[in-house]
PDB file of N, CA and C in Angstrom:
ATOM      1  N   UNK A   1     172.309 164.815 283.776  1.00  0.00           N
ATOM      2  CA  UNK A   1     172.303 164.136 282.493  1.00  0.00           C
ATOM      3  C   UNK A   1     173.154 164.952 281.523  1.00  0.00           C
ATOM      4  N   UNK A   2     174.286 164.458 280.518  1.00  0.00           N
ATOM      5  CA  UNK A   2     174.826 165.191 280.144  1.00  0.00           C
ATOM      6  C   UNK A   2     174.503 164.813 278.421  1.00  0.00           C
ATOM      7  N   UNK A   3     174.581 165.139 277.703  1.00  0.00           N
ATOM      8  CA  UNK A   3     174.228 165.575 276.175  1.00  0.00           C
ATOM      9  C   UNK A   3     175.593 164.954 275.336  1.00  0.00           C
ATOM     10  N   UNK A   4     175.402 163.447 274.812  1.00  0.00           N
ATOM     11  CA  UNK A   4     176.336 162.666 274.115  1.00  0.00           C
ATOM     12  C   UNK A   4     176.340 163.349 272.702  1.00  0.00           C
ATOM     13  N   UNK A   5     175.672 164.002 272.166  1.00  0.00           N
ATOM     14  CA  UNK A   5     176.012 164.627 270.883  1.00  0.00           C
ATOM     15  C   UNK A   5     175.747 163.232 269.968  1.00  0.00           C
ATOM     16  N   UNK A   6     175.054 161.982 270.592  1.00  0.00           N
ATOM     17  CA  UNK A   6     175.163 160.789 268.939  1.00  0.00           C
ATOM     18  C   UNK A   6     174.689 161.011 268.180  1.00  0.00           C
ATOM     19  N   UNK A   7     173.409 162.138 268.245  1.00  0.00           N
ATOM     20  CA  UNK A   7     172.513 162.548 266.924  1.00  0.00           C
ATOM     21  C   UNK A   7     172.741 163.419 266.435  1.00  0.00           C
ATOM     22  N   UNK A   8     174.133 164.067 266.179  1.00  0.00           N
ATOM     23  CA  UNK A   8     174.473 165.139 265.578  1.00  0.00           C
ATOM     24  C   UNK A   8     175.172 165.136 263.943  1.00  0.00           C
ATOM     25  N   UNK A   9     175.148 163.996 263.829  1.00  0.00           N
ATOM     26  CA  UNK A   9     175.789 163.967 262.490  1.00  0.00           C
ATOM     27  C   UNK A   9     175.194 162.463 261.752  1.00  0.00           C
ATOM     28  N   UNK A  10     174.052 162.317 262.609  1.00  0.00           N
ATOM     29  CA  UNK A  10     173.043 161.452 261.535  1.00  0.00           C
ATOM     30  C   UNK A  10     172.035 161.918 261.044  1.00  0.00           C
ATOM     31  N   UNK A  11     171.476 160.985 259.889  1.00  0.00           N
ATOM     32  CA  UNK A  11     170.660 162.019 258.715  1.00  0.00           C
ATOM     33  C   UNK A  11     169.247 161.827 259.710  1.00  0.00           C
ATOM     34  N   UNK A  12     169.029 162.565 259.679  1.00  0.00           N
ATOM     35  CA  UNK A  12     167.328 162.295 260.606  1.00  0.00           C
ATOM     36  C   UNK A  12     166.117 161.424 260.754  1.00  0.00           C
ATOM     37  N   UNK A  13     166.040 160.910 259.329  1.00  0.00           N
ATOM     38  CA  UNK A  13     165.698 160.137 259.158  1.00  0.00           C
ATOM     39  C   UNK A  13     165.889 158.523 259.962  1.00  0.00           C
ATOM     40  N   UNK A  14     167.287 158.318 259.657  1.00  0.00           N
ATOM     41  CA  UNK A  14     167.718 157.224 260.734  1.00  0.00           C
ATOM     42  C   UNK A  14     167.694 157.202 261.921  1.00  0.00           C
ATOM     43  N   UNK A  15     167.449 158.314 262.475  1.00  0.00           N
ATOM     44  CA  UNK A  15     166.730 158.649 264.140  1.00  0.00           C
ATOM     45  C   UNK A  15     165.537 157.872 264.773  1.00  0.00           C
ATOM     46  N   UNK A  16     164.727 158.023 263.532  1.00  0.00           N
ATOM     47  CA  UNK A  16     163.527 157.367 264.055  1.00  0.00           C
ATOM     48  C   UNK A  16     163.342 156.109 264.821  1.00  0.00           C
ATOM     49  N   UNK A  17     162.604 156.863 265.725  1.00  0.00           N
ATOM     50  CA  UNK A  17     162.293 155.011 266.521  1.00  0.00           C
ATOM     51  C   UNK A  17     163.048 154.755 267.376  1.00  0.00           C
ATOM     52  N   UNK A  18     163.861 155.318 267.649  1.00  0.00           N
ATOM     53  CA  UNK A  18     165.007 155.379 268.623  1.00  0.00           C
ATOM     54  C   UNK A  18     164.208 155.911 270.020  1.00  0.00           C
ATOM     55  N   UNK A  19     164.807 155.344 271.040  1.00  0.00           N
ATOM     56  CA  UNK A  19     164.276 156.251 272.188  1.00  0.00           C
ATOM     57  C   UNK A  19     165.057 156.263 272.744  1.00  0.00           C
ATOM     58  N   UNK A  20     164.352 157.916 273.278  1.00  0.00           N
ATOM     59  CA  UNK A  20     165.381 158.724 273.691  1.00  0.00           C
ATOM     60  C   UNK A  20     164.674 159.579 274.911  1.00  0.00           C
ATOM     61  N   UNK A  21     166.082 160.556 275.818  1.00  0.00           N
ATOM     62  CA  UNK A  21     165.406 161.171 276.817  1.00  0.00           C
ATOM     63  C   UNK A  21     166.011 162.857 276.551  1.00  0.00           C
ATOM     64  N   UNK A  22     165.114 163.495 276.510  1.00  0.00           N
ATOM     65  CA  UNK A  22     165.169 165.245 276.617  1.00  0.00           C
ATOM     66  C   UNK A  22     165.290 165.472 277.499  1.00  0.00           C
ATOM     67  N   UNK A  23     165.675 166.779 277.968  1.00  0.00           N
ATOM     68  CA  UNK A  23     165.889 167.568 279.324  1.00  0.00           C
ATOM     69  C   UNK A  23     165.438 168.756 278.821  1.00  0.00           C
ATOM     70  N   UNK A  24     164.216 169.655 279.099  1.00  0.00           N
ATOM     71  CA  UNK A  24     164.093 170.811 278.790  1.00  0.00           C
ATOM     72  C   UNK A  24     164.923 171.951 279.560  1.00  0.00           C
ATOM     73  N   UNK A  25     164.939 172.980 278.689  1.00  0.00           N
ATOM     74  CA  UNK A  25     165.990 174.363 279.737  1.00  0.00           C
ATOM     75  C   UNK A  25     165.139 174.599 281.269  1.00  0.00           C
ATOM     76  N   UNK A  26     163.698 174.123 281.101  1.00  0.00           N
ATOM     77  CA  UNK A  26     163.389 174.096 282.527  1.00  0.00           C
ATOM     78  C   UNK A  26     163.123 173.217 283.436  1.00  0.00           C
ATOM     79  N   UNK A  27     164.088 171.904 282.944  1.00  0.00           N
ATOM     80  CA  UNK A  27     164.685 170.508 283.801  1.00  0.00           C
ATOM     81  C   UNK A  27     163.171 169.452 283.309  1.00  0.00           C
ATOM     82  N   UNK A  28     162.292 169.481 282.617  1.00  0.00           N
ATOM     83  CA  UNK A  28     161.629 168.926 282.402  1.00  0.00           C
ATOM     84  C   UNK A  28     162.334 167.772 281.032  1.00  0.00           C
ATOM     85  N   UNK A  29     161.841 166.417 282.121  1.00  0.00           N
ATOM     86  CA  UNK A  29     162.185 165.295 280.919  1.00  0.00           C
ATOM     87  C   UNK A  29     161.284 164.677 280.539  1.00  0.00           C
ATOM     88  N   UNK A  30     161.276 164.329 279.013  1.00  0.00           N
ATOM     89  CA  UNK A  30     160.757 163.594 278.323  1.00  0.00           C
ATOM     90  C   UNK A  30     161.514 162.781 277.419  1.00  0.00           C
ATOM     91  N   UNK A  31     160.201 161.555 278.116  1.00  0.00           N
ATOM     92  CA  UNK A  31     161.562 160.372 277.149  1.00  0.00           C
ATOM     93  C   UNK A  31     160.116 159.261 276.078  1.00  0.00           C
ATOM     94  N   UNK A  32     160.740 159.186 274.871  1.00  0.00           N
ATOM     95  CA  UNK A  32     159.673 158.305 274.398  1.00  0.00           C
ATOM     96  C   UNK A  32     160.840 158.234 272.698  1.00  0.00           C
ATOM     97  N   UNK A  33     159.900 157.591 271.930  1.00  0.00           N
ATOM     98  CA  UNK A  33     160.770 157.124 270.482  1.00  0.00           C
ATOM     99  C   UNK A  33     160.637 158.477 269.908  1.00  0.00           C
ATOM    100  N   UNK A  34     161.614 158.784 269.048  1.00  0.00           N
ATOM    101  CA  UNK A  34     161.445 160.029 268.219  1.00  0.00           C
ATOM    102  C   UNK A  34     160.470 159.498 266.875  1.00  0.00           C
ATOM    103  N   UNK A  35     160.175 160.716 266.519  1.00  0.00           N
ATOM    104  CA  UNK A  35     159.250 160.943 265.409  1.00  0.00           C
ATOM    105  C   UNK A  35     159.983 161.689 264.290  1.00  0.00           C
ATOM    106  N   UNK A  36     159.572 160.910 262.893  1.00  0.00           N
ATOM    107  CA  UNK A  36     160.278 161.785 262.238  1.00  0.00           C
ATOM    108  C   UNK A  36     159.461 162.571 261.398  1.00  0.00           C
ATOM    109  N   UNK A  37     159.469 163.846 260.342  1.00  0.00           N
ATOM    110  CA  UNK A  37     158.493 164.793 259.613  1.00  0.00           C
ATOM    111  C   UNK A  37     159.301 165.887 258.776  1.00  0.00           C
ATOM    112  N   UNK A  38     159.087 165.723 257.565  1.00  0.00           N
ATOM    113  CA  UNK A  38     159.547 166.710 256.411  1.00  0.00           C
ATOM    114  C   UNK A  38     158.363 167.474 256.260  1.00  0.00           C
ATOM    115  N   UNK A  39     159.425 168.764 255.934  1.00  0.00           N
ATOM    116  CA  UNK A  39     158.046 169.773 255.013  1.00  0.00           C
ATOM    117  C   UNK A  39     158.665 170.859 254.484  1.00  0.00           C
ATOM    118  N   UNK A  40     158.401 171.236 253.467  1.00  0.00           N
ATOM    119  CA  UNK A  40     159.116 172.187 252.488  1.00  0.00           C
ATOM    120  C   UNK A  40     158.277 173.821 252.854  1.00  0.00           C
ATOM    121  N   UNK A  41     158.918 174.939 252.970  1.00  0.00           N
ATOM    122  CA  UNK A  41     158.543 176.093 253.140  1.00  0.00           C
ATOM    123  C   UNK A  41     157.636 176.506 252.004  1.00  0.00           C
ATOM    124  N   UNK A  42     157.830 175.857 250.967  1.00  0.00           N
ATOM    125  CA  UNK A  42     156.671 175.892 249.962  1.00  0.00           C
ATOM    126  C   UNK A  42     156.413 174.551 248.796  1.00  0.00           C
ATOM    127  N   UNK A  43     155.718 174.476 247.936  1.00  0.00           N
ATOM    128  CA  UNK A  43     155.657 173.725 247.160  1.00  0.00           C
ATOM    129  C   UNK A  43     157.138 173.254 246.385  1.00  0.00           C
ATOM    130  N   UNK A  44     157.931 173.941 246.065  1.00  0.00           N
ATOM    131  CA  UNK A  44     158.783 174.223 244.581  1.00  0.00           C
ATOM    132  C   UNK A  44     159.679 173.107 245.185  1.00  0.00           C
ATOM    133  N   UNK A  45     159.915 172.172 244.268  1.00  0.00           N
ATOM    134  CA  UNK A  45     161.056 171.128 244.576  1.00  0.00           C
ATOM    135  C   UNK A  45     162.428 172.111 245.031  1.00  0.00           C
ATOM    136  N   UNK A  46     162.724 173.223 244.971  1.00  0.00           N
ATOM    137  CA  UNK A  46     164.214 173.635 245.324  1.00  0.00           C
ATOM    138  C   UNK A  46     163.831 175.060 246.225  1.00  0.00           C
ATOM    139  N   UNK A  47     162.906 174.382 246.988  1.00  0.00           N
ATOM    140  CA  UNK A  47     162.912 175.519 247.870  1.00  0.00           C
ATOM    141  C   UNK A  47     163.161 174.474 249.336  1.00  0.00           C
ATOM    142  N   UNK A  48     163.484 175.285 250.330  1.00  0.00           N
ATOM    143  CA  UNK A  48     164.254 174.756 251.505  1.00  0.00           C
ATOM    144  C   UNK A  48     163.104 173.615 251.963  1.00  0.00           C
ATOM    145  N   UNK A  49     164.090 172.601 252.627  1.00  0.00           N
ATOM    146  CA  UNK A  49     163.430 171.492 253.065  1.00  0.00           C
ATOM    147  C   UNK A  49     163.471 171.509 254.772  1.00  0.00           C
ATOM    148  N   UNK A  50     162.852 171.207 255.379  1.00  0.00           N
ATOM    149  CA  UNK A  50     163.045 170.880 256.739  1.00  0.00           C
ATOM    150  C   UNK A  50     162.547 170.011 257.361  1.00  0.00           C
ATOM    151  N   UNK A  51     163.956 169.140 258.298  1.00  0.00           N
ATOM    152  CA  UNK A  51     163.858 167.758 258.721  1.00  0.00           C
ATOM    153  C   UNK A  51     163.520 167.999 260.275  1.00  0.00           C
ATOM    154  N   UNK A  52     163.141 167.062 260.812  1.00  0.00           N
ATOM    155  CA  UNK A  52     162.721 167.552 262.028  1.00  0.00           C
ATOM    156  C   UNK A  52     162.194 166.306 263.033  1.00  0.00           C
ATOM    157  N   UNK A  53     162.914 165.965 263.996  1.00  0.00           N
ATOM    158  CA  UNK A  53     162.288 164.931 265.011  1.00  0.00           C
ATOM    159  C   UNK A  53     161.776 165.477 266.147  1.00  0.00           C
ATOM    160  N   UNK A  54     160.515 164.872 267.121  1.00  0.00           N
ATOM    161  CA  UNK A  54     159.994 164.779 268.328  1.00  0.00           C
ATOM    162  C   UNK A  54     159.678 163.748 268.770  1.00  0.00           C
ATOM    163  N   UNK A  55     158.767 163.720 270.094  1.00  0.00           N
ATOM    164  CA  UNK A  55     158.348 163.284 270.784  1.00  0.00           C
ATOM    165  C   UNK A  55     157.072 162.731 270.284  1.00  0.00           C
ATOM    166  N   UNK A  56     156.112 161.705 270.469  1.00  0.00           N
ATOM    167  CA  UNK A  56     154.883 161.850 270.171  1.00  0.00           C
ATOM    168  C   UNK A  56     154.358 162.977 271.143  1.00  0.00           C
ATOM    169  N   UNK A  57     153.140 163.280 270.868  1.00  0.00           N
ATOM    170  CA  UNK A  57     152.373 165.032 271.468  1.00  0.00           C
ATOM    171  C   UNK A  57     153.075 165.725 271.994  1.00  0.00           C
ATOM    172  N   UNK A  58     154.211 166.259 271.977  1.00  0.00           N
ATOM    173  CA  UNK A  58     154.951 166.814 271.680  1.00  0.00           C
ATOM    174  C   UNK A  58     155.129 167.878 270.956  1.00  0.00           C
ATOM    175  N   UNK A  59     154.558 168.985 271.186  1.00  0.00           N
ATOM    176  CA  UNK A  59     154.307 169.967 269.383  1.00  0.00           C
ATOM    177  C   UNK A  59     155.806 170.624 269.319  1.00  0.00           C
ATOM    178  N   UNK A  60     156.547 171.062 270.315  1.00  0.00           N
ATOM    179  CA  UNK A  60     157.590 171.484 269.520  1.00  0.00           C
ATOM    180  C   UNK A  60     158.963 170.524 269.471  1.00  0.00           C
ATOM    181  N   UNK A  61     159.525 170.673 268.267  1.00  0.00           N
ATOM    182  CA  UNK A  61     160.355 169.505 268.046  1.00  0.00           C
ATOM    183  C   UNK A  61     161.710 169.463 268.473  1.00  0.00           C
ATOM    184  N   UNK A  62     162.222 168.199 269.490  1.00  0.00           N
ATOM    185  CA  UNK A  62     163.772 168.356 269.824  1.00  0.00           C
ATOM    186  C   UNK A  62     165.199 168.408 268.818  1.00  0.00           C
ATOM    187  N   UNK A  63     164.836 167.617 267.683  1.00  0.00           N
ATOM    188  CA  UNK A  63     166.007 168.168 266.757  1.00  0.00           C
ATOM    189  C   UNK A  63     165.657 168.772 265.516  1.00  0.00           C
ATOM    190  N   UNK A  64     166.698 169.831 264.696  1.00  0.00           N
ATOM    191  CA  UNK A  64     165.925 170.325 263.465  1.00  0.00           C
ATOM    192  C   UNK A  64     167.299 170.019 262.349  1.00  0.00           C
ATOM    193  N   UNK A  65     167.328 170.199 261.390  1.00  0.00           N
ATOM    194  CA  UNK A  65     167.967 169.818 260.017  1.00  0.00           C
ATOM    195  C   UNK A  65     166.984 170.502 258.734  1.00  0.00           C
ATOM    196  N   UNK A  66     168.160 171.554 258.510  1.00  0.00           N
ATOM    197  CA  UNK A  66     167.892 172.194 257.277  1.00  0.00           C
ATOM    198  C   UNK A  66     168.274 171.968 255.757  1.00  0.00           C
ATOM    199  N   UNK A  67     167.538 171.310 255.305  1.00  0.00           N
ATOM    200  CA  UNK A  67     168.191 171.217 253.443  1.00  0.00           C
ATOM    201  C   UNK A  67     169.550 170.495 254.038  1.00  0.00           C
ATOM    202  N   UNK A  68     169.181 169.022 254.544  1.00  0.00           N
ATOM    203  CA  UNK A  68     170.361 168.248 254.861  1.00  0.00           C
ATOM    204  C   UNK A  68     172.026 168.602 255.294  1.00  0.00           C
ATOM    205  N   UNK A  69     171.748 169.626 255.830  1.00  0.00           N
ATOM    206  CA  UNK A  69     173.061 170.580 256.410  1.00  0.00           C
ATOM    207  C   UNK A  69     173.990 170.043 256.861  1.00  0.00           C
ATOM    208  N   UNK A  70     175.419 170.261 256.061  1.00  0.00           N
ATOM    209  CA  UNK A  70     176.104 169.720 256.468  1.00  0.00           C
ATOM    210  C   UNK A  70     176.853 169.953 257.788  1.00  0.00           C
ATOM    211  N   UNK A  71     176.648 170.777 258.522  1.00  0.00           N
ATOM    212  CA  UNK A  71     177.037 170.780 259.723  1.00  0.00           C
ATOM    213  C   UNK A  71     176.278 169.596 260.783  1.00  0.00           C
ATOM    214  N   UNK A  72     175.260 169.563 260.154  1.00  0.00           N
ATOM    215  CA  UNK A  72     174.710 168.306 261.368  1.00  0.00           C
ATOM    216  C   UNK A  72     173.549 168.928 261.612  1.00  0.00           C
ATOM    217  N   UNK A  73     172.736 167.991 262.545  1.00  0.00           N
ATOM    218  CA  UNK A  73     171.389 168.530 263.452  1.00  0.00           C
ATOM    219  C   UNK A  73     171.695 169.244 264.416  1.00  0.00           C
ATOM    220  N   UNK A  74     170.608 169.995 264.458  1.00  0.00           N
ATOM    221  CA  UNK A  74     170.421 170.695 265.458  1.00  0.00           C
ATOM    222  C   UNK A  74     169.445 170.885 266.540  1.00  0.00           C
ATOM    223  N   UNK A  75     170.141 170.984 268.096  1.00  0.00           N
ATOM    224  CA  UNK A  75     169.054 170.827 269.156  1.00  0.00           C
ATOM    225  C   UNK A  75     168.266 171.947 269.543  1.00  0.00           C
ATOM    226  N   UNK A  76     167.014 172.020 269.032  1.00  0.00           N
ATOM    227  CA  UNK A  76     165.815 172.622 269.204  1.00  0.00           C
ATOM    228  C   UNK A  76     165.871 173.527 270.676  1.00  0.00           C
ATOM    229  N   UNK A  77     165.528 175.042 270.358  1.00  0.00           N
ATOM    230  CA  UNK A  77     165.596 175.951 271.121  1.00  0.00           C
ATOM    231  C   UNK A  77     164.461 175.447 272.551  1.00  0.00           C
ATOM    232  N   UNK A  78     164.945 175.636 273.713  1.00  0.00           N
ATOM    233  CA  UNK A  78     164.331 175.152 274.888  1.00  0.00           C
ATOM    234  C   UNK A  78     164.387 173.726 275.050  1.00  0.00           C
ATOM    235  N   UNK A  79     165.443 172.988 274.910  1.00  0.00           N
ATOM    236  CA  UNK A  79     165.882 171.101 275.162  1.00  0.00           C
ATOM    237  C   UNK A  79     167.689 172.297 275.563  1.00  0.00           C
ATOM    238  N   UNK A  80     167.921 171.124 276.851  1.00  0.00           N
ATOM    239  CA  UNK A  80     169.228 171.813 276.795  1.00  0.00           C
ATOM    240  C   UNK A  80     170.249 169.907 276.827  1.00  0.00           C
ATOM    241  N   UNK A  81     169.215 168.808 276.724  1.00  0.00           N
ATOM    242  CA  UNK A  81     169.836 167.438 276.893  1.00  0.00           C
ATOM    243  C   UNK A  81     168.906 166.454 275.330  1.00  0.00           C
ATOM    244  N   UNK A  82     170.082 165.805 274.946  1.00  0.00           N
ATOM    245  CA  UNK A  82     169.060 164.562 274.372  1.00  0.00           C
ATOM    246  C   UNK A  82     169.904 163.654 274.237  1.00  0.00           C
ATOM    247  N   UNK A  83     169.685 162.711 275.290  1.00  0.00           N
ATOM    248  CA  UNK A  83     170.885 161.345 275.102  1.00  0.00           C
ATOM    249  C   UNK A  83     169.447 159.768 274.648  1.00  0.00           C
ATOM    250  N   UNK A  84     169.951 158.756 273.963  1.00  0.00           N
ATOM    251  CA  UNK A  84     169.330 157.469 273.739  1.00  0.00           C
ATOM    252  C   UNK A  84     169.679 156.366 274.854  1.00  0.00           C
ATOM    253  N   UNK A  85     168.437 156.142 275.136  1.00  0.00           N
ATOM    254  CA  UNK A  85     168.314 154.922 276.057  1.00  0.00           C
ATOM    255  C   UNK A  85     167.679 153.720 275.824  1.00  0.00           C
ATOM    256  N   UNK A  86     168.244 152.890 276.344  1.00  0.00           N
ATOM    257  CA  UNK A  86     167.931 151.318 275.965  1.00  0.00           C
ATOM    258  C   UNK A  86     166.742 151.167 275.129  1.00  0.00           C
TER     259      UNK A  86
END
C-alpha cells in the first residue's frame, strides 16, 4: 500500500468522515471514517491549538496539525500509510 499524500494539505477538519485505511510501522491496518478533535494546550485564546484526526477507539491519532500550519498535516508517529477508500 503506498501513501497518496491527499490529506496533506487539507484543513482537518474537512477530513472528517472520510474513510480511510492506515498501515501501522508494524504492518497493522486499520481502516474506518476519521474522527475529528481540537484542543488547546491551555485555556488562553492565543495559545497553540491542536488539530488532530483518528480512528474511532483508536487512542492514538493518525494525522496531527498544529495552529493550522502551513506546511500541511502531519502523519502521526507509528502509521507509516494513510490512503482513502471508497
Amino acid at each position: 500500500m503506498e501513501d497518496n499524500e491527499f490529506w496533506r494539505d487539507i484543513p482537518p477538519i474537512d477530513l472528517t468522515g472520510r474513510r480511510c485505511r492506515a498501515v501501522t510501522e508494524h504492518g497493522t491496518v486499520i481502516e474506518g471514517r476519521l474522527e475529528y478533535a481540537l484542543s488547546r494546550v491551555t485555556q488562553f485564546p492565543d495559545e497553540p491549538v491542536q488539530e488532530q484526526l483518528s480512528f474511532a477507539d483508536v487512542l492514538q491519532p493518525v494525522i496531527l496539525n498544529l495552529n493550522g500550519d502551513h506546511v500541511g498535516n502531519r502523519l502521526c508517529t507509528g502509521y507509516r500509510s494513510l490512503e482513502e477508500v471508497g
